[in-house]
N, C-alpha and C. Protein backbone atom coordinates (compact mmCIF):
# COMPACT_ATOMS: atom_id res chain seq x y z
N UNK A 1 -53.46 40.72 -30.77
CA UNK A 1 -53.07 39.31 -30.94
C UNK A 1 -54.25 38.42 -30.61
N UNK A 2 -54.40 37.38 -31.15
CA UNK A 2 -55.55 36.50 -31.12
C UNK A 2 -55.25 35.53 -30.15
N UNK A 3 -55.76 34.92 -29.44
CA UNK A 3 -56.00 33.73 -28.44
C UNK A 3 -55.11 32.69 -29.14
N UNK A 4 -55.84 32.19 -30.32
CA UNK A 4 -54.71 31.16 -30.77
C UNK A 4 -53.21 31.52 -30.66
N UNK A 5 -52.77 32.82 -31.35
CA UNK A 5 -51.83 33.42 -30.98
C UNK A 5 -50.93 33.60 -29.67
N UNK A 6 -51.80 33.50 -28.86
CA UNK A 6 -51.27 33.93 -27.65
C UNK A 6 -50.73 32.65 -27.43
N UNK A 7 -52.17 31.57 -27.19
CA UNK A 7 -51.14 29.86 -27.08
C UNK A 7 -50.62 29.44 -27.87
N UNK A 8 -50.56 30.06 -29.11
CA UNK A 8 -48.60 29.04 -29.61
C UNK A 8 -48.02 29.85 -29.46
N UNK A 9 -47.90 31.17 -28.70
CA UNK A 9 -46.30 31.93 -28.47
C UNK A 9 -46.22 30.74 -26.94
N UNK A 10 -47.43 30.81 -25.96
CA UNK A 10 -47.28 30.20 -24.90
C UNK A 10 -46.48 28.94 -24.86
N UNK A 11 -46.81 28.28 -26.17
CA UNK A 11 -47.09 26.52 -26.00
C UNK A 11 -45.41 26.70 -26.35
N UNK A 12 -44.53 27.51 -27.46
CA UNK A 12 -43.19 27.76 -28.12
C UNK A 12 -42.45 28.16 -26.73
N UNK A 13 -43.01 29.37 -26.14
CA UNK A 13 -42.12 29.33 -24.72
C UNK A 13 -41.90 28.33 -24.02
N UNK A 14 -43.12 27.49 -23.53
CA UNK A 14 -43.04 26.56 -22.57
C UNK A 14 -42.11 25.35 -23.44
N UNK A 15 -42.12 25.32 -24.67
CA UNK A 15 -41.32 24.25 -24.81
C UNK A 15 -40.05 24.73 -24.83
N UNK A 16 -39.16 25.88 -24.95
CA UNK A 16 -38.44 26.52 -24.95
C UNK A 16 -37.64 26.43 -23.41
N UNK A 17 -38.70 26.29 -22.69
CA UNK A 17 -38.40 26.64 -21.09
C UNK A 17 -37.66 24.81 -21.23
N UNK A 18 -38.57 23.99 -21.48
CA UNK A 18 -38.55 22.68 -21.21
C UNK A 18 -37.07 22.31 -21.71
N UNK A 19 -37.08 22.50 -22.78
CA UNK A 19 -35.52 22.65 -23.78
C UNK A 19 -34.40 22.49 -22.56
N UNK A 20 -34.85 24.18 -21.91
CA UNK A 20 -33.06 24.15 -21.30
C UNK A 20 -33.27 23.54 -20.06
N UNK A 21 -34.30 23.36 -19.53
CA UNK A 21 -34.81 22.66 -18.14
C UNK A 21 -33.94 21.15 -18.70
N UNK A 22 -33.92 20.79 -19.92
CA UNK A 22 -33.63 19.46 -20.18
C UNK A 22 -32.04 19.65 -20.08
N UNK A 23 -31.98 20.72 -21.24
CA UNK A 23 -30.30 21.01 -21.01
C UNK A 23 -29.26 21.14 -19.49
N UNK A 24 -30.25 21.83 -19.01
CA UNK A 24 -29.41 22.22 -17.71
C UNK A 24 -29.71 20.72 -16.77
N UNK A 25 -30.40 19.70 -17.08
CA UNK A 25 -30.53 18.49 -16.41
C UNK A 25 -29.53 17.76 -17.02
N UNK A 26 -29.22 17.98 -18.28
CA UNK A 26 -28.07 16.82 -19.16
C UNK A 26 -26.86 17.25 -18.30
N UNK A 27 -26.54 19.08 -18.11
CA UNK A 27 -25.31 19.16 -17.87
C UNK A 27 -25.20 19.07 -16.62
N UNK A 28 -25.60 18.86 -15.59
CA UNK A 28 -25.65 18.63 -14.44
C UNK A 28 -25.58 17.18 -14.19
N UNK A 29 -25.84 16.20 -15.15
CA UNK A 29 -25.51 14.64 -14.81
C UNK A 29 -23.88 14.35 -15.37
N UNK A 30 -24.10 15.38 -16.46
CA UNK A 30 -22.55 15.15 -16.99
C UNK A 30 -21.31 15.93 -16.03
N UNK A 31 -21.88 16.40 -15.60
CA UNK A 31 -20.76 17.00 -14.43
C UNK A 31 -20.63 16.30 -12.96
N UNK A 32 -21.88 15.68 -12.68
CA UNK A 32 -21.76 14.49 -12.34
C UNK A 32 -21.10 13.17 -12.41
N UNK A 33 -20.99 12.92 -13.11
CA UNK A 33 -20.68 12.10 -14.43
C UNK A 33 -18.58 12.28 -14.37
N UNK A 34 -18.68 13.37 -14.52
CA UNK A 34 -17.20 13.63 -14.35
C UNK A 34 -16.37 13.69 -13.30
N UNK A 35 -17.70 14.04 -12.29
CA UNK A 35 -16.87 14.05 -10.97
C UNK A 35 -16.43 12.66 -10.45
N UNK A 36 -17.14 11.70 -11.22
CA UNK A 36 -17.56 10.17 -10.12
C UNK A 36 -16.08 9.65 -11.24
N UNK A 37 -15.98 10.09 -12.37
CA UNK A 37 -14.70 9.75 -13.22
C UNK A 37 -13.64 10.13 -12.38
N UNK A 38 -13.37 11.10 -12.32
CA UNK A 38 -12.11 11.73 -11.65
C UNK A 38 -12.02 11.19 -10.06
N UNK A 39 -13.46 10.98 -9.17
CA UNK A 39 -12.98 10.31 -8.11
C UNK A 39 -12.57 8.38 -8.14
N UNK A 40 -12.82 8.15 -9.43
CA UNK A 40 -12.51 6.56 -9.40
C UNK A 40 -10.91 7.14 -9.74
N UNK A 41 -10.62 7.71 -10.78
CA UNK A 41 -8.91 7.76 -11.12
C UNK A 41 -8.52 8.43 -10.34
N UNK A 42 -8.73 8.85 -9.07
CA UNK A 42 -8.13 9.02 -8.10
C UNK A 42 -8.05 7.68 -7.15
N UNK A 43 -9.18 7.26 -6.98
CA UNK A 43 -9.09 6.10 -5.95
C UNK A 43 -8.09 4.52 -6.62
N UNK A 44 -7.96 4.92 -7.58
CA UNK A 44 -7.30 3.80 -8.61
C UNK A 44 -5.89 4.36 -8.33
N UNK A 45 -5.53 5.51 -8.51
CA UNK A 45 -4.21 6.07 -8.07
C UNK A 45 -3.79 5.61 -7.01
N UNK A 46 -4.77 6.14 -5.97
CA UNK A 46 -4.48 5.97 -4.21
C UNK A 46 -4.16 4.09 -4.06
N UNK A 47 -5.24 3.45 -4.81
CA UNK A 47 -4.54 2.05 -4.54
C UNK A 47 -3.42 1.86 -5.08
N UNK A 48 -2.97 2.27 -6.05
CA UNK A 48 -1.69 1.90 -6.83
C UNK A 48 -0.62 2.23 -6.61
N UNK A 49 -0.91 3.22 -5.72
CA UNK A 49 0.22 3.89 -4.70
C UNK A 49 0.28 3.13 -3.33
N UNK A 50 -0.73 2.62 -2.51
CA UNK A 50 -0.83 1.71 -1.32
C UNK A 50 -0.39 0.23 -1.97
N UNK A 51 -0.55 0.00 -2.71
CA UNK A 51 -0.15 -1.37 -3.39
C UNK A 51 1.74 -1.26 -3.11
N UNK A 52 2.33 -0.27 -4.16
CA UNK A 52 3.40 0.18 -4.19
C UNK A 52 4.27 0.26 -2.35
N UNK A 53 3.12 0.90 -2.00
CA UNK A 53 3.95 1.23 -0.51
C UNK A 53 3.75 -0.10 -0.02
N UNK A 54 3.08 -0.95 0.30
CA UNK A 54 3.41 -2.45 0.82
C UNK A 54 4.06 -3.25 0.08
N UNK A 55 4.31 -3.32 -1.10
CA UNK A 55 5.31 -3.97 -1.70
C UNK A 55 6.54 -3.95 -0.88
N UNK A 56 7.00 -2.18 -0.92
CA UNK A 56 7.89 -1.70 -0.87
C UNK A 56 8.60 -1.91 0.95
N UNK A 57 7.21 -2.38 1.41
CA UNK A 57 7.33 -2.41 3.16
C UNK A 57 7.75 -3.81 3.32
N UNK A 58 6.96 -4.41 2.29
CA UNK A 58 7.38 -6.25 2.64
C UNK A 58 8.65 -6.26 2.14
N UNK A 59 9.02 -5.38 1.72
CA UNK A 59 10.74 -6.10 0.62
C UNK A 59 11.47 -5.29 1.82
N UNK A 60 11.44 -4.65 2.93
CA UNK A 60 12.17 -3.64 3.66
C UNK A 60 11.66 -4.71 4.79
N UNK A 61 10.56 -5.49 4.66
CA UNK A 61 10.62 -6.46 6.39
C UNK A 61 11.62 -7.78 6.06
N UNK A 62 11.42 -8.23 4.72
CA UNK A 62 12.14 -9.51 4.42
C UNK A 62 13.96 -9.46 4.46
N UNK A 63 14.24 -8.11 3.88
CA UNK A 63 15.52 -7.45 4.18
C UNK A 63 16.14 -7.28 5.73
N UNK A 64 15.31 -7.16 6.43
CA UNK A 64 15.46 -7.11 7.77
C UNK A 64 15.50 -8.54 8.41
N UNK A 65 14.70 -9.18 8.10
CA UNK A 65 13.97 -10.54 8.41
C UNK A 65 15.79 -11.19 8.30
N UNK A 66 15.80 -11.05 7.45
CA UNK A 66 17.13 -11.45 6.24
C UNK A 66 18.30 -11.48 7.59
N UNK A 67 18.48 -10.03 7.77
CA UNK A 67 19.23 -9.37 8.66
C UNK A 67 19.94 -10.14 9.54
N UNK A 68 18.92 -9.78 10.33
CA UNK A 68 19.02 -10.74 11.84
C UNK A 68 18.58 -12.28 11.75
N UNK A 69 18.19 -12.39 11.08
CA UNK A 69 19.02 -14.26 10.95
C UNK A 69 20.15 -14.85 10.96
N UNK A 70 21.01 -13.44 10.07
CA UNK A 70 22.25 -13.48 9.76
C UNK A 70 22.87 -13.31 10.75
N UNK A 71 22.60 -12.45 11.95
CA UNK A 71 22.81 -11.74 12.67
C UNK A 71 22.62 -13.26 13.92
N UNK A 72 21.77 -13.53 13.54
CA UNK A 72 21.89 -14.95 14.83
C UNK A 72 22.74 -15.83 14.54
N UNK A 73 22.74 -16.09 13.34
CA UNK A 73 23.48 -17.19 12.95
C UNK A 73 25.02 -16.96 13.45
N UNK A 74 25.37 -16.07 12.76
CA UNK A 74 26.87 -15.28 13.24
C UNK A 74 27.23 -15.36 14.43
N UNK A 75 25.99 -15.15 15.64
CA UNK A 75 26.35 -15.16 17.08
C UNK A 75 25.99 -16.73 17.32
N UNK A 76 25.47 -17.72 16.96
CA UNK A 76 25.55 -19.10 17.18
C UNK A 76 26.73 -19.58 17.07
N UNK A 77 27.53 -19.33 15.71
CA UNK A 77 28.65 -19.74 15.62
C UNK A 77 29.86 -19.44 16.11
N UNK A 78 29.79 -18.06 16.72
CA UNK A 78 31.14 -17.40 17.36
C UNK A 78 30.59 -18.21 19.11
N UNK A 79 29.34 -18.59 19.40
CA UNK A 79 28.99 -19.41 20.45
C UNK A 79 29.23 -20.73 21.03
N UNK A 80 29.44 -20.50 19.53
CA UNK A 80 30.00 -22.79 19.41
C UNK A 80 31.47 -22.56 19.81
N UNK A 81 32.09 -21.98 18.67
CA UNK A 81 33.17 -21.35 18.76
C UNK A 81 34.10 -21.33 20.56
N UNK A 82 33.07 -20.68 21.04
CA UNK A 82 33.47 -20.28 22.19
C UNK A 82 33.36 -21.42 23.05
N UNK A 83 32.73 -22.37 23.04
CA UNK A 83 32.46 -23.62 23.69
C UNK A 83 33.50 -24.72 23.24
N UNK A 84 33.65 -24.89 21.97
CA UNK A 84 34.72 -25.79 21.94
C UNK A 84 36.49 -25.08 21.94
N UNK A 85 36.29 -23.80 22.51
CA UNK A 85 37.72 -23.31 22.98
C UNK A 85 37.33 -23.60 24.66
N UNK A 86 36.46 -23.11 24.90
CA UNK A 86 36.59 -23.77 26.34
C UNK A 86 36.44 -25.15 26.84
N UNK A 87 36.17 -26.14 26.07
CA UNK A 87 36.21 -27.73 26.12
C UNK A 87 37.41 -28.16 25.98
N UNK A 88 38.21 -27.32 24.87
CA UNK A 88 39.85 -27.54 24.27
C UNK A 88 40.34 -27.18 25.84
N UNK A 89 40.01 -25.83 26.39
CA UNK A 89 40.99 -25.44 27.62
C UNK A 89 40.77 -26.02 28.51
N UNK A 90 39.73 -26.26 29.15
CA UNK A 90 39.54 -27.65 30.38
C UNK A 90 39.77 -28.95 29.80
N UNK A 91 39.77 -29.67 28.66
CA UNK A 91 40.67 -30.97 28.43
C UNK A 91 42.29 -30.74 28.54
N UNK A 92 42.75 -29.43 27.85
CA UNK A 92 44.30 -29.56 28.22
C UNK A 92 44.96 -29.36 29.49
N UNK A 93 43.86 -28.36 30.64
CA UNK A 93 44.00 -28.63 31.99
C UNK A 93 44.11 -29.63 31.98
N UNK A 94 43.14 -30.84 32.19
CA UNK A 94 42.79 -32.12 32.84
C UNK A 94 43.97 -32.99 33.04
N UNK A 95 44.53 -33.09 31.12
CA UNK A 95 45.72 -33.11 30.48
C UNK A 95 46.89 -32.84 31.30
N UNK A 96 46.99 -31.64 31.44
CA UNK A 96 48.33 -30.87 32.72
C UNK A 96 48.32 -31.24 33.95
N UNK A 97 46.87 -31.51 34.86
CA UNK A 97 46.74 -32.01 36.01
C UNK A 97 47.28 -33.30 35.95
N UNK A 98 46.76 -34.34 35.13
CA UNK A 98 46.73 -35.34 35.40
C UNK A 98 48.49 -35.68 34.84
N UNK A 99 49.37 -35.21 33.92
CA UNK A 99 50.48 -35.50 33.82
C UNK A 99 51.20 -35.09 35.34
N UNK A 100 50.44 -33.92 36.23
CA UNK A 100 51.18 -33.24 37.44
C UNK A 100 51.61 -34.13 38.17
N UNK A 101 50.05 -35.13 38.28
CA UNK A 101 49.59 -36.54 39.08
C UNK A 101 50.65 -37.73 39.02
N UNK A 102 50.77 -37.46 37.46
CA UNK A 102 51.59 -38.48 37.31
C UNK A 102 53.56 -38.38 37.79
């Protein structure tokens, strides 16, 4: 084989080498590439699911919130309640005493 020979089998290898050196660099960004895909539609999931769960927490505090308002209110009024039965029962004492008096 002749010298020239020898460097274009050389110069055909080395570009040959370069080829998949390039290839195996493409597929290694593209797998890259895929991973950084799949971790955004995951992290897009994970918010859309944390979004969901505080929705779901504020509508379960306002329900509550709700609750015991109701829950005060109810005991304000059975409170009043209870005050003007006991205003009614010490005026109709007063009432009874004072007819006793009389």
């Amino acid at each position: 084989a002749k010298p020239q020979d020898k460097a274009a089998q050389s110069i055909k290898s080395n570009e040959a080498l370069a080829r998949e050196l390039q290839d195996s660099r493409v597929h290694a960004e593209q797998a890259k590439l895929a991973d950084l895909e799949r971790q955004q539609r995951e992290t897009a999931h994970n918010i859309s699911k944390l979004k969901a769960a505080e929705k779901h927490s504020q509508h379960e505090e306002k329900e509550e919130r709700e609750h015991i308002e109701k829950d005060i209110a109810e005991e304000q009024k059975a409170m009043k309640e209870v005050k003007e039965e006991e205003k009614a029962a010490i005026s109709a004492e007063q009432h009874h005493k004072k007819q006793e008096a009389e």
